[in-house]
C-alpha atoms as a PDB file:
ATOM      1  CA  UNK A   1      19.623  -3.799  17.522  1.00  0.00           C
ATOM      2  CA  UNK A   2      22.007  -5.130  14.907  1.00  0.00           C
ATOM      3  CA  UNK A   3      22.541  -3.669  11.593  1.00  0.00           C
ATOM      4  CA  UNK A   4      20.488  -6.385   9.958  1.00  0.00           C
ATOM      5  CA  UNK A   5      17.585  -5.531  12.022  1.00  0.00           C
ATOM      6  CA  UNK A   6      17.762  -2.205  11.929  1.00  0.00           C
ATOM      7  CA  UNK A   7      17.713  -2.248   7.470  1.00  0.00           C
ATOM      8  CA  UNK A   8      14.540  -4.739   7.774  1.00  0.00           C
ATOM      9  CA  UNK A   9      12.846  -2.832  10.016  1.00  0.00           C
ATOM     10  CA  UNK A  10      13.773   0.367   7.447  1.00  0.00           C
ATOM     11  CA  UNK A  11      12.424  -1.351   4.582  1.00  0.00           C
ATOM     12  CA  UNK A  12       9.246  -2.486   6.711  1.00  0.00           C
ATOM     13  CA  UNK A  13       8.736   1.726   7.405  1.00  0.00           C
ATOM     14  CA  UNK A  14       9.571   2.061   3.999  1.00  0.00           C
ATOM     15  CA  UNK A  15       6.889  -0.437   2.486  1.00  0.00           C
ATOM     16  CA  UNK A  16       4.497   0.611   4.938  1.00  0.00           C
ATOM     17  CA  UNK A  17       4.557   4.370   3.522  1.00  0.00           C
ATOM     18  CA  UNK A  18       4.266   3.416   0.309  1.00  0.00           C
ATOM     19  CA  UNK A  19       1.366   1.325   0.735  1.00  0.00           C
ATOM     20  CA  UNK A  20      -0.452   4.501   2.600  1.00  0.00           C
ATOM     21  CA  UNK A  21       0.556   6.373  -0.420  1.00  0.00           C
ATOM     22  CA  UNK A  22      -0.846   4.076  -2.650  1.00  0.00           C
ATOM     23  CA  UNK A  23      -4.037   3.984  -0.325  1.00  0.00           C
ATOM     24  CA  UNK A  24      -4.898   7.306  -0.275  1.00  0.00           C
ATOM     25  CA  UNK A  25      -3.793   7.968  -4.132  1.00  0.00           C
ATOM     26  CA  UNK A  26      -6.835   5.279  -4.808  1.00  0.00           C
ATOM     27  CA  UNK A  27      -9.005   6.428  -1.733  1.00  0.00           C
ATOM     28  CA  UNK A  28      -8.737  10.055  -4.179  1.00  0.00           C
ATOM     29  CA  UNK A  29      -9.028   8.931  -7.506  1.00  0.00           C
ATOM     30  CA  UNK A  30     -12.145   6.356  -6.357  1.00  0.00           C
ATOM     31  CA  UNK A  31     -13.652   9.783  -4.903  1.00  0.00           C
ATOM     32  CA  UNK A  32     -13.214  11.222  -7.957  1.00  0.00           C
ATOM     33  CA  UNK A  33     -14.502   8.420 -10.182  1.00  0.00           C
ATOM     34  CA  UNK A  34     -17.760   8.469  -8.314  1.00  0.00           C
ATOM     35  CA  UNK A  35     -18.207  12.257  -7.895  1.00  0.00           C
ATOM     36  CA  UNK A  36     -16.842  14.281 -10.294  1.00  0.00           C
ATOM     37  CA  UNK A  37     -15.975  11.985 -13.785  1.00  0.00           C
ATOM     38  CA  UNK A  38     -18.502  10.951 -15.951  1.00  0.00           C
ATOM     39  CA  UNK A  39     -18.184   7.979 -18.926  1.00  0.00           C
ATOM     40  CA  UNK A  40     -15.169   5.910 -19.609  1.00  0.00           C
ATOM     41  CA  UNK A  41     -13.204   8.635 -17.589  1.00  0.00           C
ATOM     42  CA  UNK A  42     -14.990   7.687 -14.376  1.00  0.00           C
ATOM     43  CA  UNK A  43     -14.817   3.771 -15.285  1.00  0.00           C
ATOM     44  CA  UNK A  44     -10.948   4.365 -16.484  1.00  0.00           C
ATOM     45  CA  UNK A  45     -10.508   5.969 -12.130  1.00  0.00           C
ATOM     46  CA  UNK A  46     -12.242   3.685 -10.423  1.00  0.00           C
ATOM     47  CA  UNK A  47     -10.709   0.680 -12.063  1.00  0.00           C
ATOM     48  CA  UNK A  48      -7.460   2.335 -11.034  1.00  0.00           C
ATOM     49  CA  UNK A  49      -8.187   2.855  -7.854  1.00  0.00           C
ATOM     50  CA  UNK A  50      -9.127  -0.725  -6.831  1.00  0.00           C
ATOM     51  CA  UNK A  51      -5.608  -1.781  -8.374  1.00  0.00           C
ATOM     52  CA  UNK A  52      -4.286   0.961  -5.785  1.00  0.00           C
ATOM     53  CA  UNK A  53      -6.225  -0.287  -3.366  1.00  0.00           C
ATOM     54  CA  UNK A  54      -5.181  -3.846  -4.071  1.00  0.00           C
ATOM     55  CA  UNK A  55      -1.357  -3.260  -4.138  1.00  0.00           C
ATOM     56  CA  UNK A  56      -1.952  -1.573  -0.713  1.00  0.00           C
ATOM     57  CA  UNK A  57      -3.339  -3.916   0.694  1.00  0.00           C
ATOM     58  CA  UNK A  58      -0.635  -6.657  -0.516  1.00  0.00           C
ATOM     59  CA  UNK A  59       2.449  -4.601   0.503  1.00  0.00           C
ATOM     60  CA  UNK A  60       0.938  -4.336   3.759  1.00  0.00           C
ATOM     61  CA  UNK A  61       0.107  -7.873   3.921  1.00  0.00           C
ATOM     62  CA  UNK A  62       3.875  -8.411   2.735  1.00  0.00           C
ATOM     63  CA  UNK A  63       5.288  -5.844   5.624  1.00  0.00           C
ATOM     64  CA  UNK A  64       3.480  -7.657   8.047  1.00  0.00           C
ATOM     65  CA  UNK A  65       3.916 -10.876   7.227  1.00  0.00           C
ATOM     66  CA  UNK A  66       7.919 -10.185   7.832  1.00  0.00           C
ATOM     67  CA  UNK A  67       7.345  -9.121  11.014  1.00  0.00           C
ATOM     68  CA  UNK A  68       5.447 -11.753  12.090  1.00  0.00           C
ATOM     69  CA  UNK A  69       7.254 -14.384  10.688  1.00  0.00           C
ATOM     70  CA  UNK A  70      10.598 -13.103  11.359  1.00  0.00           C
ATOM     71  CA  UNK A  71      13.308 -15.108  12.715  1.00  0.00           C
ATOM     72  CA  UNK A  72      13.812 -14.018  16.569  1.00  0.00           C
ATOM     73  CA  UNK A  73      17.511 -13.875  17.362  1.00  0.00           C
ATOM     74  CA  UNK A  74      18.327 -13.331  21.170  1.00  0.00           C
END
């Protein structure tokens, strides 16, 4: 594994964690916007937490779409 590979498959870990993060930080705050908030409050979270959700879902979509399309050196 050459350098090169080795730094795009660290930033592929690294987007990959940060789209969990962002996953369960709007998993929580949609919880919260349905259970617990009440009013704009609870509108205010769960508008959030789809954008969380959203970015997630795009950095992973981004992470994965380097590895697939990759360009395969042997």
């Amino acid at each position: 594994m050459s350098a090169d590979d080795a730094q795009q498959s660290a930033r592929r870990r690294n987007r990959m964690l940060l789209a969990g993060l962002l996953a369960v930080a709007g998993l929580i705050l949609l919880l919260l916007g349905f259970t617990v908030a009440s009013g704009t409050v609870a509108g205010v979270e769960v508008v959030l937490a789809l954008l969380l959700l959203v970015s997630s879902y795009a950095i992973q979509r981004l992470a994965r779409r380097e590895t697939v399309y990759r360009d395969e050196r042997r």
